[in-house]
PDB file of N, CA and C in Angstrom:
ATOM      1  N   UNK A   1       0.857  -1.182   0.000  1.00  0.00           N
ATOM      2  CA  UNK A   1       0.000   0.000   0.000  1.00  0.00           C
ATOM      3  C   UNK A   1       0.899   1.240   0.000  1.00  0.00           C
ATOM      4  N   UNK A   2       0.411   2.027  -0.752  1.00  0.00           N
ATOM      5  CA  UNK A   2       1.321   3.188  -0.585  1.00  0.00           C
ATOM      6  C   UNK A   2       1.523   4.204   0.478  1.00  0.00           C
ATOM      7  N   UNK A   3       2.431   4.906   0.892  1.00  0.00           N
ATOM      8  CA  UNK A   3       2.511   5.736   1.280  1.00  0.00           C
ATOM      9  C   UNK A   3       1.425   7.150   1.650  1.00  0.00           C
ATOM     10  N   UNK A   4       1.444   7.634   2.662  1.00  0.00           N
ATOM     11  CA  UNK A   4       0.362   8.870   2.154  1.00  0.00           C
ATOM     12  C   UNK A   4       1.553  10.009   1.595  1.00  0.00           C
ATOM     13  N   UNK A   5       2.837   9.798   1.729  1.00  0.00           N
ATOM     14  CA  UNK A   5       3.941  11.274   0.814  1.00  0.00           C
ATOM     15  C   UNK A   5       3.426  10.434  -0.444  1.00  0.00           C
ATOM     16  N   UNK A   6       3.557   9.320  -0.870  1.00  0.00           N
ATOM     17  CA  UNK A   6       3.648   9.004  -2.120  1.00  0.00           C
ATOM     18  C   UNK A   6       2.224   9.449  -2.884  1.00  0.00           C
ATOM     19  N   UNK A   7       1.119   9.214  -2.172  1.00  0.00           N
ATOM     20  CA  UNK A   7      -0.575   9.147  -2.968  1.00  0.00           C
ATOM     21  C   UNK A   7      -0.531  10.698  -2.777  1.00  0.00           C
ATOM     22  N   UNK A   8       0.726  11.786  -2.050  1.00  0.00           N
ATOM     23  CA  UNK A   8       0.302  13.301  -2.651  1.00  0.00           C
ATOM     24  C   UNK A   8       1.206  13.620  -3.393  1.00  0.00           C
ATOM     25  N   UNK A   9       2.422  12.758  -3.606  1.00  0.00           N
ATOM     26  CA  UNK A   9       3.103  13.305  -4.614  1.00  0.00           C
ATOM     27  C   UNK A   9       2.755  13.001  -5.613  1.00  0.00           C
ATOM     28  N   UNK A  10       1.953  12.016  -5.761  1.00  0.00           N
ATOM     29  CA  UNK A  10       0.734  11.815  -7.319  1.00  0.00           C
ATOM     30  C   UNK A  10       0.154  12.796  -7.622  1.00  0.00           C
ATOM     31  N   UNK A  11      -0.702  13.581  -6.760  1.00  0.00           N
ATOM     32  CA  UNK A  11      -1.404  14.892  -7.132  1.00  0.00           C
ATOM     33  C   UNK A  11      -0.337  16.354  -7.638  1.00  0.00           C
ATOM     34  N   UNK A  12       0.372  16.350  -6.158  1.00  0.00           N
ATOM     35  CA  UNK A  12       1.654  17.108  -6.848  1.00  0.00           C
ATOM     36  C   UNK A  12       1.792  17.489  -7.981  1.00  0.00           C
ATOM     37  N   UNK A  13       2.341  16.351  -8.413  1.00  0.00           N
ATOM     38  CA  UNK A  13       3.284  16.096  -9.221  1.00  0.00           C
ATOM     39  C   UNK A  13       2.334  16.123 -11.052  1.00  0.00           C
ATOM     40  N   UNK A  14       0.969  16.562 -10.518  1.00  0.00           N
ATOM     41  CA  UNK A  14       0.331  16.334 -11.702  1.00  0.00           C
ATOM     42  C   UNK A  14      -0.523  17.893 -11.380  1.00  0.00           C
ATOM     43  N   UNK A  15       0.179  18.892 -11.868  1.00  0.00           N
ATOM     44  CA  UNK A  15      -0.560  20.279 -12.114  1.00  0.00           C
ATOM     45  C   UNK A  15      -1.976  20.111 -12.047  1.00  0.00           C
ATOM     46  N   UNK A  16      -2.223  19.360 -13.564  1.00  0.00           N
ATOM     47  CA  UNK A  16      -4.012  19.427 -13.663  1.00  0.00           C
ATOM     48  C   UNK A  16      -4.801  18.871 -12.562  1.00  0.00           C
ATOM     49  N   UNK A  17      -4.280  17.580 -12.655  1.00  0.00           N
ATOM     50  CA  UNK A  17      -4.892  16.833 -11.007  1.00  0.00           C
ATOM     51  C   UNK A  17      -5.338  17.746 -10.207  1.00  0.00           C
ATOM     52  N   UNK A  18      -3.921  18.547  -9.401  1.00  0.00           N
ATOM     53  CA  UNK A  18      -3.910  19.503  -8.320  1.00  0.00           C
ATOM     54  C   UNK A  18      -5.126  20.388  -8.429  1.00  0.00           C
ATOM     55  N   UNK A  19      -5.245  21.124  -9.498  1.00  0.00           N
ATOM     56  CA  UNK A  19      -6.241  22.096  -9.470  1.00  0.00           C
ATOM     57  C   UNK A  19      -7.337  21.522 -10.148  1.00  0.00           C
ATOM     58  N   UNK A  20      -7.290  20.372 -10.337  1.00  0.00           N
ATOM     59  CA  UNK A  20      -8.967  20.082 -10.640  1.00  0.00           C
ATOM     60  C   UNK A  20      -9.537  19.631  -9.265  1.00  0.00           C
ATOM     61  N   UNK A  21      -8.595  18.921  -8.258  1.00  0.00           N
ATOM     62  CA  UNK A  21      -8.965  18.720  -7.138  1.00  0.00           C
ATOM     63  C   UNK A  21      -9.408  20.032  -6.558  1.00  0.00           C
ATOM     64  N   UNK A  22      -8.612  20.976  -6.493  1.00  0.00           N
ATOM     65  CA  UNK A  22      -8.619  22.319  -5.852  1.00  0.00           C
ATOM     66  C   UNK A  22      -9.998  22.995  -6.267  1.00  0.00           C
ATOM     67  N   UNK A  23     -10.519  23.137  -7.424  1.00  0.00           N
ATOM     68  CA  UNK A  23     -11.169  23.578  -8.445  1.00  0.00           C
ATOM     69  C   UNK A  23     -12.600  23.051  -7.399  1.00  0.00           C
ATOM     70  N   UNK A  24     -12.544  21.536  -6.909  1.00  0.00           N
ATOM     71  CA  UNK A  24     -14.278  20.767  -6.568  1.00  0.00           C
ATOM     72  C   UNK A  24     -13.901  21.468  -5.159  1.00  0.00           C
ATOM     73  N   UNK A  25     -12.969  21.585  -4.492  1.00  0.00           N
ATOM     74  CA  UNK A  25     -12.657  21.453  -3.188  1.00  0.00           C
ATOM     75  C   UNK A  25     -13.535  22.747  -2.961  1.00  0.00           C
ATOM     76  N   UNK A  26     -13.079  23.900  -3.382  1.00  0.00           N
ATOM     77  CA  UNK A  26     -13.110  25.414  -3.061  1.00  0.00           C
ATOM     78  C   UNK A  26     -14.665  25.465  -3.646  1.00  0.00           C
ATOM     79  N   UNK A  27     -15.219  25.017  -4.755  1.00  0.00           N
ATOM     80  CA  UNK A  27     -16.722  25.223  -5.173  1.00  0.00           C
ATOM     81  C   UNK A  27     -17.440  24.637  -3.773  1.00  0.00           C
ATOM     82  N   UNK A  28     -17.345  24.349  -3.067  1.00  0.00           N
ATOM     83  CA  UNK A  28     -17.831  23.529  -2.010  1.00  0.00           C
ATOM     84  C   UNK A  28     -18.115  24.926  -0.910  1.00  0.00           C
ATOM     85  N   UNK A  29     -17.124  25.839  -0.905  1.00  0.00           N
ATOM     86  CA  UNK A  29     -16.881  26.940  -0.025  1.00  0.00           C
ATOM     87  C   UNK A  29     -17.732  28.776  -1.081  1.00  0.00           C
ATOM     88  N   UNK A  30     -18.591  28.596  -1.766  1.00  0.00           N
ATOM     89  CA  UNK A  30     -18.912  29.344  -2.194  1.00  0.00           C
ATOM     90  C   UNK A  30     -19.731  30.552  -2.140  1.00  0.00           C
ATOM     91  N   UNK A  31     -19.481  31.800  -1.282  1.00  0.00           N
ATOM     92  CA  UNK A  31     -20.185  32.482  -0.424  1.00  0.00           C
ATOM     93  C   UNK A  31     -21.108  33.140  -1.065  1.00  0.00           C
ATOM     94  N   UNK A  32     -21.544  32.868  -2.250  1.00  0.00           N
ATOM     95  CA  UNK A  32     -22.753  32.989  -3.260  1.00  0.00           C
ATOM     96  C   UNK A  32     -23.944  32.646  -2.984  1.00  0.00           C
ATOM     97  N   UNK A  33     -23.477  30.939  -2.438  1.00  0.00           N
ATOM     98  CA  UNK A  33     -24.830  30.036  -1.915  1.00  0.00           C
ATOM     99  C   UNK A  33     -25.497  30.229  -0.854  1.00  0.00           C
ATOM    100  N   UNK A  34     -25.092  31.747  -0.056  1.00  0.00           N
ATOM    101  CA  UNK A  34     -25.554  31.894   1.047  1.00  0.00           C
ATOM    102  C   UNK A  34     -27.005  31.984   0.970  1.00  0.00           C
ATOM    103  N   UNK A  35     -27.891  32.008   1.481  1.00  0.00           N
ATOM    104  CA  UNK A  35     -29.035  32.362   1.743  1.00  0.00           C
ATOM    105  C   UNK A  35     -29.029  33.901   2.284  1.00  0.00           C
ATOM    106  N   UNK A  36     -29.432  34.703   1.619  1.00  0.00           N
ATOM    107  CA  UNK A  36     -29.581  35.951   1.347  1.00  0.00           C
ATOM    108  C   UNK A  36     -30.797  36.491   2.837  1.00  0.00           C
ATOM    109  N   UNK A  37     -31.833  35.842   2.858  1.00  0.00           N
ATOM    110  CA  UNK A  37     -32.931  35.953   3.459  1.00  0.00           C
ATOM    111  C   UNK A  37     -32.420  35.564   4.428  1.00  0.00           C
ATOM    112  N   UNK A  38     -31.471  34.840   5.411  1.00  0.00           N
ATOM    113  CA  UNK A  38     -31.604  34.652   7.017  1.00  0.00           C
ATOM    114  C   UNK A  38     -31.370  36.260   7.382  1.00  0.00           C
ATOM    115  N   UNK A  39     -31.022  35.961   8.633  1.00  0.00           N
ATOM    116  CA  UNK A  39     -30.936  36.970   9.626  1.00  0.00           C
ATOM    117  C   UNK A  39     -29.432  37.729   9.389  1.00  0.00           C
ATOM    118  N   UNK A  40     -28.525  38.708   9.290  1.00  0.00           N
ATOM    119  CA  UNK A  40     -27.867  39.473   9.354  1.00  0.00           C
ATOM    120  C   UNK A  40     -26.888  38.349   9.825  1.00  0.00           C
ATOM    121  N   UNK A  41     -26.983  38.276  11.364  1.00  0.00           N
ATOM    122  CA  UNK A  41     -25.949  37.937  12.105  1.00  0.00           C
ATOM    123  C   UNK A  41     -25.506  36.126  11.666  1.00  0.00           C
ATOM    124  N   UNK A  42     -26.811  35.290  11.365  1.00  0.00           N
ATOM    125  CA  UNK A  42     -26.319  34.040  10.571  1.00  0.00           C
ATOM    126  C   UNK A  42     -25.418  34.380   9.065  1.00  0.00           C
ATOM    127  N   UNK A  43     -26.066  35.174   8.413  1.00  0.00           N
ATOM    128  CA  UNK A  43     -25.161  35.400   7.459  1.00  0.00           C
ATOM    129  C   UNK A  43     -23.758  35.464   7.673  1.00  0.00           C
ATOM    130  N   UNK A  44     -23.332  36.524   8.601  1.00  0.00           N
ATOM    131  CA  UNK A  44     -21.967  37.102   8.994  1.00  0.00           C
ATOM    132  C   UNK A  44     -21.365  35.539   9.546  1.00  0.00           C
ATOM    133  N   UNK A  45     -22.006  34.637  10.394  1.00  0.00           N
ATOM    134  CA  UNK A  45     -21.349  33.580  10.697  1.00  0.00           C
ATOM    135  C   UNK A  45     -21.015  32.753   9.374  1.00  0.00           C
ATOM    136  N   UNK A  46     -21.596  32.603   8.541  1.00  0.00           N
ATOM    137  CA  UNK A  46     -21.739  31.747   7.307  1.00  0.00           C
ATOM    138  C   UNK A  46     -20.301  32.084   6.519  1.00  0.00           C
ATOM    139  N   UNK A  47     -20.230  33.612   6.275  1.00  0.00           N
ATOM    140  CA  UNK A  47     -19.188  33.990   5.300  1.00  0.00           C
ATOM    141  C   UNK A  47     -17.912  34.019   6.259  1.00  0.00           C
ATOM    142  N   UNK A  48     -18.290  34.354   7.638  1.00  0.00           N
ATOM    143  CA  UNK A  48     -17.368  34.315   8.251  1.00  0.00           C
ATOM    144  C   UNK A  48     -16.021  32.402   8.082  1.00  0.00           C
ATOM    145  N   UNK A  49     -17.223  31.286   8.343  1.00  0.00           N
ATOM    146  CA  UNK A  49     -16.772  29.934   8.506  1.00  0.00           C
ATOM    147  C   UNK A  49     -16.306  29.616   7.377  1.00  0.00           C
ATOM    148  N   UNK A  50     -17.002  30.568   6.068  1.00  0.00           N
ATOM    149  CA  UNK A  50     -15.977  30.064   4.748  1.00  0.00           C
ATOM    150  C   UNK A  50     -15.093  30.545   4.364  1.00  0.00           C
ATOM    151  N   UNK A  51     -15.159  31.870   5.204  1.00  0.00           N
ATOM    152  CA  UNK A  51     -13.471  32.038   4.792  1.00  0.00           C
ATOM    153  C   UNK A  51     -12.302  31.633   5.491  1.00  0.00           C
ATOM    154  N   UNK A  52     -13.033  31.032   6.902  1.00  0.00           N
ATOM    155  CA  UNK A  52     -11.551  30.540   7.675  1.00  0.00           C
ATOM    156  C   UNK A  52     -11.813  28.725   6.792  1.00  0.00           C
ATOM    157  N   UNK A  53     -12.212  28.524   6.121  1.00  0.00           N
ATOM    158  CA  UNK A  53     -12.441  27.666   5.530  1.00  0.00           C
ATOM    159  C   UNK A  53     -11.400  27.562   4.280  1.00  0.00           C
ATOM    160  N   UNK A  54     -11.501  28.314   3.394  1.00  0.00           N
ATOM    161  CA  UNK A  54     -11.184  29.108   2.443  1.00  0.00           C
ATOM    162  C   UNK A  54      -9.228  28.687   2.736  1.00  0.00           C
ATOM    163  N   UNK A  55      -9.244  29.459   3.634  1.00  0.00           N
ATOM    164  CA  UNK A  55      -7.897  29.808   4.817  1.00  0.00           C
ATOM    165  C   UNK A  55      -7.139  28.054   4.754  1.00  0.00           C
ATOM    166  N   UNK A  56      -7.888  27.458   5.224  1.00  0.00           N
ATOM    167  CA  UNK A  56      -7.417  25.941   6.196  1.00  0.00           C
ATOM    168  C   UNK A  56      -7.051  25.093   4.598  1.00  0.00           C
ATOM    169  N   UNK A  57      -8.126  25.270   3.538  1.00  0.00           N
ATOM    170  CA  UNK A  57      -8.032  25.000   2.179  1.00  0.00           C
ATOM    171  C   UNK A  57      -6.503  25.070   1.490  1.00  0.00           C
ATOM    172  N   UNK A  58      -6.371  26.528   1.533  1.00  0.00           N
ATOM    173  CA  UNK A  58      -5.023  26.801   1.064  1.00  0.00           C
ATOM    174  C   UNK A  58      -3.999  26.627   1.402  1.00  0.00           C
ATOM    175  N   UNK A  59      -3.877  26.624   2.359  1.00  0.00           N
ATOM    176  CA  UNK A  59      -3.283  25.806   3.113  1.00  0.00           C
ATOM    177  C   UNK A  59      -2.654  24.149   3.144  1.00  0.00           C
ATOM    178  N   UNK A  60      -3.666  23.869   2.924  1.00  0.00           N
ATOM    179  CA  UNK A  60      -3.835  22.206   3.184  1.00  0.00           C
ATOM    180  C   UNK A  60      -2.883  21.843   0.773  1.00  0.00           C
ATOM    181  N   UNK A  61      -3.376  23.008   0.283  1.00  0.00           N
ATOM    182  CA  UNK A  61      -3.101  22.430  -1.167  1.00  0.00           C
ATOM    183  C   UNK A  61      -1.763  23.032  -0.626  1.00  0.00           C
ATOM    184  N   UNK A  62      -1.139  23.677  -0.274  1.00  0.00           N
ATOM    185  CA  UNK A  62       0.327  24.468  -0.268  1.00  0.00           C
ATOM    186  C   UNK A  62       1.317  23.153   0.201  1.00  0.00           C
ATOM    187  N   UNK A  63       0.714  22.826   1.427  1.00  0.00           N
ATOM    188  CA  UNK A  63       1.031  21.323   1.841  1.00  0.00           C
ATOM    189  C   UNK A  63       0.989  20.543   1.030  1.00  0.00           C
ATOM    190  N   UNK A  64       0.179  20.064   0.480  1.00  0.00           N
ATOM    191  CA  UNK A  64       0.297  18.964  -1.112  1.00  0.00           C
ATOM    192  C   UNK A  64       1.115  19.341  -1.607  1.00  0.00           C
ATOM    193  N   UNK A  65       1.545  20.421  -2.055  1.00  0.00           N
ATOM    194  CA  UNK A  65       2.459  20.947  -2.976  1.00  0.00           C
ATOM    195  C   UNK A  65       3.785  20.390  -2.523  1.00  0.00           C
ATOM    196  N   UNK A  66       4.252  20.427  -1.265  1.00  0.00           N
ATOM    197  CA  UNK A  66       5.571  20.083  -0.876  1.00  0.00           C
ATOM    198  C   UNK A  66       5.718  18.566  -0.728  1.00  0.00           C
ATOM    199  N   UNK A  67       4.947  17.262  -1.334  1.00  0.00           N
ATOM    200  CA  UNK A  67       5.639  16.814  -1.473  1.00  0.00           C
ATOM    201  C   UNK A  67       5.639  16.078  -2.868  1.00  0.00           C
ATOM    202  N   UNK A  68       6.099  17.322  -4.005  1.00  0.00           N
ATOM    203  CA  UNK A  68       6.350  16.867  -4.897  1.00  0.00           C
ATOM    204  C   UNK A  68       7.541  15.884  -5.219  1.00  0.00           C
ATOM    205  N   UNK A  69       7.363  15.110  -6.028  1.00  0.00           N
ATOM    206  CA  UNK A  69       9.144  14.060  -6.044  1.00  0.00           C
ATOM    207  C   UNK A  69      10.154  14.549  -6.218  1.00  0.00           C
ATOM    208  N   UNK A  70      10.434  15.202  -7.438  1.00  0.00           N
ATOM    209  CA  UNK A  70      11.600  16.265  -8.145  1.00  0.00           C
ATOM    210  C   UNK A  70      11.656  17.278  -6.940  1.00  0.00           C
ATOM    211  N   UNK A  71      11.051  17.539  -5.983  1.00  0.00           N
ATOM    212  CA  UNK A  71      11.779  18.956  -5.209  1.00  0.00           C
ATOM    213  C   UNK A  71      12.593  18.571  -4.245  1.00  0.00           C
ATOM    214  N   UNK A  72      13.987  19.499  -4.610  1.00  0.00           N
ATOM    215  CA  UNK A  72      14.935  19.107  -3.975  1.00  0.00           C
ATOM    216  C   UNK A  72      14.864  19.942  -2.678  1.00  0.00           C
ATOM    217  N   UNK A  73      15.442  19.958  -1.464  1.00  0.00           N
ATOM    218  CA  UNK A  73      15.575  20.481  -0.493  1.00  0.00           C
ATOM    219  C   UNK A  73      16.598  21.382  -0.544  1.00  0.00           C
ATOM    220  N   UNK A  74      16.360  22.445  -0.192  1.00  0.00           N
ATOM    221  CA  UNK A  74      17.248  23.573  -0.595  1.00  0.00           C
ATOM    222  C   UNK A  74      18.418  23.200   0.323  1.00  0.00           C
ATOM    223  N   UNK A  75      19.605  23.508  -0.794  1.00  0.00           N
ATOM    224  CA  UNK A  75      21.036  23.568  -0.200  1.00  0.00           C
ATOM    225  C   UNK A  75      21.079  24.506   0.450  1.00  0.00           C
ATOM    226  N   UNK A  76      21.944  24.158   1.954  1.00  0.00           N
ATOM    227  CA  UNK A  76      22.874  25.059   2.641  1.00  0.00           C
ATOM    228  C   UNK A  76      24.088  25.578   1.782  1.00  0.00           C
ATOM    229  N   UNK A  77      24.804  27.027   1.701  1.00  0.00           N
ATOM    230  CA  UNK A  77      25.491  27.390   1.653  1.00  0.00           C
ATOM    231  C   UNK A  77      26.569  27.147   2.366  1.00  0.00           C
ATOM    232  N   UNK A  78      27.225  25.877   1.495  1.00  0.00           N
ATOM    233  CA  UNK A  78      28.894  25.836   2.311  1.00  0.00           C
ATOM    234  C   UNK A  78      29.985  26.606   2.935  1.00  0.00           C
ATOM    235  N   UNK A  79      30.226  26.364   3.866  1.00  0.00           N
ATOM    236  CA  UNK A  79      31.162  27.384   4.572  1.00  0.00           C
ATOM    237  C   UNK A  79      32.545  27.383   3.896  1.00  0.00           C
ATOM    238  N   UNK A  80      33.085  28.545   3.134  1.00  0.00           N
ATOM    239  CA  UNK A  80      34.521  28.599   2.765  1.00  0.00           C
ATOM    240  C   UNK A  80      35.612  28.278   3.813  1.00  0.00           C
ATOM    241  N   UNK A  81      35.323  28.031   4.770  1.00  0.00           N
ATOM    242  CA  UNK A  81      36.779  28.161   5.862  1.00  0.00           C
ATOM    243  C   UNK A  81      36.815  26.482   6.433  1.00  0.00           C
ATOM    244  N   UNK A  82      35.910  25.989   5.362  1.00  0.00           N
ATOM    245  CA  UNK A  82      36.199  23.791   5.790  1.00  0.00           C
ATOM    246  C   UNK A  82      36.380  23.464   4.995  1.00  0.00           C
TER     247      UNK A  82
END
């Protein structure tokens, strides 16, 4: 069974994948679908939860992102005096 670095460096590692995943993920969070007609203060909670939503989202793909295969770990700058 694979890995879970390996089943995201599949997505990674595949641009379109990434953002077609990204693409269903975020339609899910769409502060359009609000219901217009509640009350003021439900509203404000609503847009409020999708954008820390929104937040945790981007997040979470930025993370996918790192573990692509090809990315190397950035070199330290060798010390001239060893």
């Amino acid at each position: 069974m694979p890995s879970q670095h390996e089943i995201l460096a599949v997505i990674a590692d595949n641009p379109a994948l990434l953002q077609a995943v990204k693409d269903v993920v975020l339609k899910q969070f769409n502060v359009d679908a609000i219901d217009p007609t509640l009350p003021i203060e439900q509203i404000g909670q609503k847009v409020l939860a999708r954008l820390e939503g929104l937040k945790a989202i981007e997040l979470a793909f930025k993370e996918i992102s790192l573990h692509k295969s090809g990315q190397e770990k950035a070199k330290q700058p060798q010390n001239p005096a060893r």
